[in-house]
Protein backbone atom coordinates (compact mmCIF):
# COMPACT_ATOMS: atom_id res chain seq x y z
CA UNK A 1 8.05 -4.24 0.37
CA UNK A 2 10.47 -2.77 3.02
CA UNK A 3 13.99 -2.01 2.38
CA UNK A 4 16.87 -2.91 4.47
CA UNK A 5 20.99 -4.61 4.26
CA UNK A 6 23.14 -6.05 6.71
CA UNK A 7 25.34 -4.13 9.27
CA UNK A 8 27.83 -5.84 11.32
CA UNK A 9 28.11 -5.20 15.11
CA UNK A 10 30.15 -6.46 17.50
CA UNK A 11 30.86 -9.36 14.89
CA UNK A 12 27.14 -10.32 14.94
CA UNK A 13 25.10 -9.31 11.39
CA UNK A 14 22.21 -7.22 12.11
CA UNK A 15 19.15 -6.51 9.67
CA UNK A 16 18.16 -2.94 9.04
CA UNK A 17 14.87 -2.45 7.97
CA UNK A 18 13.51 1.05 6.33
CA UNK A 19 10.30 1.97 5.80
CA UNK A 20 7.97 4.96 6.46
CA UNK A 21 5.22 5.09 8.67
CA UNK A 22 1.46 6.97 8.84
CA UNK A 23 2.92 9.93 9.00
CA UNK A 24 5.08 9.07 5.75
CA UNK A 25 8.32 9.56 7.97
CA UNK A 26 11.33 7.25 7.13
CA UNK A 27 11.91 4.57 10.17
CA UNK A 28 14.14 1.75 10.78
CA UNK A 29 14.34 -1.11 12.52
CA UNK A 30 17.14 -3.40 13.46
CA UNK A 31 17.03 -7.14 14.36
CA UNK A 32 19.92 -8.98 14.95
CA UNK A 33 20.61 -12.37 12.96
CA UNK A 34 22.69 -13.56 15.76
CA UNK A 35 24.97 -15.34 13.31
CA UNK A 36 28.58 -14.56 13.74
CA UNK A 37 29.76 -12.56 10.59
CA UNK A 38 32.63 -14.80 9.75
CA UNK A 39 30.97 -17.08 7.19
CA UNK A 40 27.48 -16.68 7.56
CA UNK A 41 27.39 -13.77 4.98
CA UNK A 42 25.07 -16.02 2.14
CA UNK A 43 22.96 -16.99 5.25
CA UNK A 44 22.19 -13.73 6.89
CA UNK A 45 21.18 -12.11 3.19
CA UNK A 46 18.91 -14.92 3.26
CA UNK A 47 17.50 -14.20 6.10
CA UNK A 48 17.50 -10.54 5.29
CA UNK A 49 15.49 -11.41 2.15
CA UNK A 50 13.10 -13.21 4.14
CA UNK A 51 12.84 -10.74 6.71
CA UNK A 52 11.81 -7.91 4.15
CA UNK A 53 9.54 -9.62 2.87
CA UNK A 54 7.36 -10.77 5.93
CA UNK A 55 8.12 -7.90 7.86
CA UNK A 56 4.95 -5.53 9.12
CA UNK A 57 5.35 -1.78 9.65
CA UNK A 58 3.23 -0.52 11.82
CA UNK A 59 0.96 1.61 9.90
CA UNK A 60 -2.07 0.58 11.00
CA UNK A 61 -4.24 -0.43 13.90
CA UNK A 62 -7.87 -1.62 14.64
CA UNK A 63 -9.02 1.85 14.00
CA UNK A 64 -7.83 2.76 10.63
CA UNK A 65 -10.72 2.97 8.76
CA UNK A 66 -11.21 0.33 5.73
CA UNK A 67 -10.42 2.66 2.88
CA UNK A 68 -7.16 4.10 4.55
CA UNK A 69 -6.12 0.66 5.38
CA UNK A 70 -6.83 -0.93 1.82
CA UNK A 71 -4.96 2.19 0.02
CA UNK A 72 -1.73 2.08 2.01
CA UNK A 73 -2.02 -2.19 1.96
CA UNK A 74 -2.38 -2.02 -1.78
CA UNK A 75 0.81 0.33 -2.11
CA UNK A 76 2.71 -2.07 -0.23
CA UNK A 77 1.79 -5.17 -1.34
CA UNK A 78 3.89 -7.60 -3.69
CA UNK A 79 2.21 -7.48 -7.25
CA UNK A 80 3.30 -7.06 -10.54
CA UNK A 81 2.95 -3.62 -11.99
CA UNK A 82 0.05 -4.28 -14.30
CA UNK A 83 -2.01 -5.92 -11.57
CA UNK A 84 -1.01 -3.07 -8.87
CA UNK A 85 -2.08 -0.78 -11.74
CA UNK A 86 -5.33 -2.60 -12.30
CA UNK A 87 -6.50 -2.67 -8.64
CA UNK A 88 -5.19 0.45 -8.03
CA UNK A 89 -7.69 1.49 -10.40
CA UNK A 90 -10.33 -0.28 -8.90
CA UNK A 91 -9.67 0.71 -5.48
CA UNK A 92 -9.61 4.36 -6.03
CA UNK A 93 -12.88 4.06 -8.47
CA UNK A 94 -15.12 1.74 -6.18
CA UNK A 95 -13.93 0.60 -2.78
CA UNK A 96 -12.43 4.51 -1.82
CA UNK A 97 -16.02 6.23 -2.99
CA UNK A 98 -18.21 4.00 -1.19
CA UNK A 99 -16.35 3.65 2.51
CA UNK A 100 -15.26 7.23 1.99
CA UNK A 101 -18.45 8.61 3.16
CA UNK A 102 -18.85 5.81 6.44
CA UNK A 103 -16.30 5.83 9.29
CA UNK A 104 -15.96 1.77 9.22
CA UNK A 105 -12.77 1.19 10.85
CA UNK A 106 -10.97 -2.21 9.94
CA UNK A 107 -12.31 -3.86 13.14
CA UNK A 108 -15.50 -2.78 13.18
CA UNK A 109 -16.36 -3.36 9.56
CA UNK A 110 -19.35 -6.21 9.34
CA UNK A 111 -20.52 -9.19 6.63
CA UNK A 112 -23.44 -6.37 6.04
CA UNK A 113 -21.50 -3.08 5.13
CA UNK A 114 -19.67 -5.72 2.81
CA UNK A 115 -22.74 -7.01 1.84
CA UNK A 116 -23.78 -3.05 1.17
CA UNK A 117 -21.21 -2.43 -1.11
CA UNK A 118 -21.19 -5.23 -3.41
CA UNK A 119 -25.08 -4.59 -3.62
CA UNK A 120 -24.80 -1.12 -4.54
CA UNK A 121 -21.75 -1.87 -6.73
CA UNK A 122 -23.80 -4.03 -8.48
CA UNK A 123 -26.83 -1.70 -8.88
CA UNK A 124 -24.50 1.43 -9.76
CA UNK A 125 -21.99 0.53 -11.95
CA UNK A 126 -21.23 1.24 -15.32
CA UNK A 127 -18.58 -0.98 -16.64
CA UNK A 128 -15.13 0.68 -17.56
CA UNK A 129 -14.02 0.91 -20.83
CA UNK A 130 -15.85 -2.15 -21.53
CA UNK A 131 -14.92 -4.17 -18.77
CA UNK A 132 -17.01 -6.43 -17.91
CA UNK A 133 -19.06 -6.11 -14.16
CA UNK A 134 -17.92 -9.62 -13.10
CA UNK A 135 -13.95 -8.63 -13.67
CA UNK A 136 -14.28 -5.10 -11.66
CA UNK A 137 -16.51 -7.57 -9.16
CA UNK A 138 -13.70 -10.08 -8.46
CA UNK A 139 -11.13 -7.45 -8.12
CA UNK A 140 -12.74 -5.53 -5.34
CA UNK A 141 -13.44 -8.98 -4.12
CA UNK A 142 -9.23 -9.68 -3.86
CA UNK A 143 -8.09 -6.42 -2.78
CA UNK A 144 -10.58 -6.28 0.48
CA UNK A 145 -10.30 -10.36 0.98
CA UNK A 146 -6.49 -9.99 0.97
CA UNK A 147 -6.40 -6.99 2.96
CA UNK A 148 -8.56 -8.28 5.53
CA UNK A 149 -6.32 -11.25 5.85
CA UNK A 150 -3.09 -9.39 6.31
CA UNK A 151 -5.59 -7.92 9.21
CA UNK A 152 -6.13 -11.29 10.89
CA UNK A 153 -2.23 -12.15 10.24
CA UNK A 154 -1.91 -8.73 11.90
CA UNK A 155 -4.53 -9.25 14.92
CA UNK A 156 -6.40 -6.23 14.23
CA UNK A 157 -9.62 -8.58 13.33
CA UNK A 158 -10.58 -12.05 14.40
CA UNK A 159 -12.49 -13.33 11.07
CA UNK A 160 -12.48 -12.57 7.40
């Protein structure tokens, strides 16, 4: 999630968004509310809160390759510690390994280097401290199906 708080300006709130970008260098952004301060504080924190949460840095473009894009998505996503934890996990011991070695950027990966991975995953896998193939198999299904969707949201691909 980005940070940011209200500022007033020329007695108009503005939003201040932080966040850092590729090159893990603070930036902000300001949008204005245009709701005169007097009275309106309750509304503009509102729309503050809002703000932060559907705002999208721009970290990434159509050629960010897959595993680059998925890492920094995951980091910035909105889960709860133990599932961030969990598909951290997976990410870094499945998804990172196999598209390390391919230059598949976000727009140009296909249905078959999909296809590809969850073949070999399922070939090649030894479960993780017992956990069963299916479980590791529907996590690396929700981290690349949501992070190809915050693609499409972003315009970088067409279709999920």
């Amino acid at each position: 999630m980005v940070a940011g708080h209200l500022r007033e300006q020329n007695g108009i709130y503005q939003m201040i968004l932080s966040y850092k970008d590729k090159s893990k260098k603070r930036r902000t952004k300001s949008i204005s509310t245009r709701l005169p301060v007097k009275g309106n504080k309750k509304r503009a924190e509102a729309m503050l809160s809002k703000t932060r949460k559907e705002f999208i840095p721009t970290l990434w473009d159509g050629d960010t390759l897959i595993y680059d894009f998925l890492t920094d998505w995951l980091e910035l996503s909105d889960l709860s510690p133990d599932k961030y934890a969990y598909y951290a996990f997976t990410l870094n011991s499945y998804i990172v390994p196999h598209f390390d070695n391919t230059e598949i950027s976000i727009a140009s990966v296909s249905t078959q280097d999909l296809e590809l991975f969850y073949k070999e995953l399922k070939q090649n896998t030894p479960a993780p401290c017992g956990e069963p193939l299916e479980k590791v198999l529907e996590a690396c299904h929700f981290i690349i199906k949501s992070g190809l969707s915050f693609a499409i949201s972003s315009g970088w691909i067409n279709t999920n």
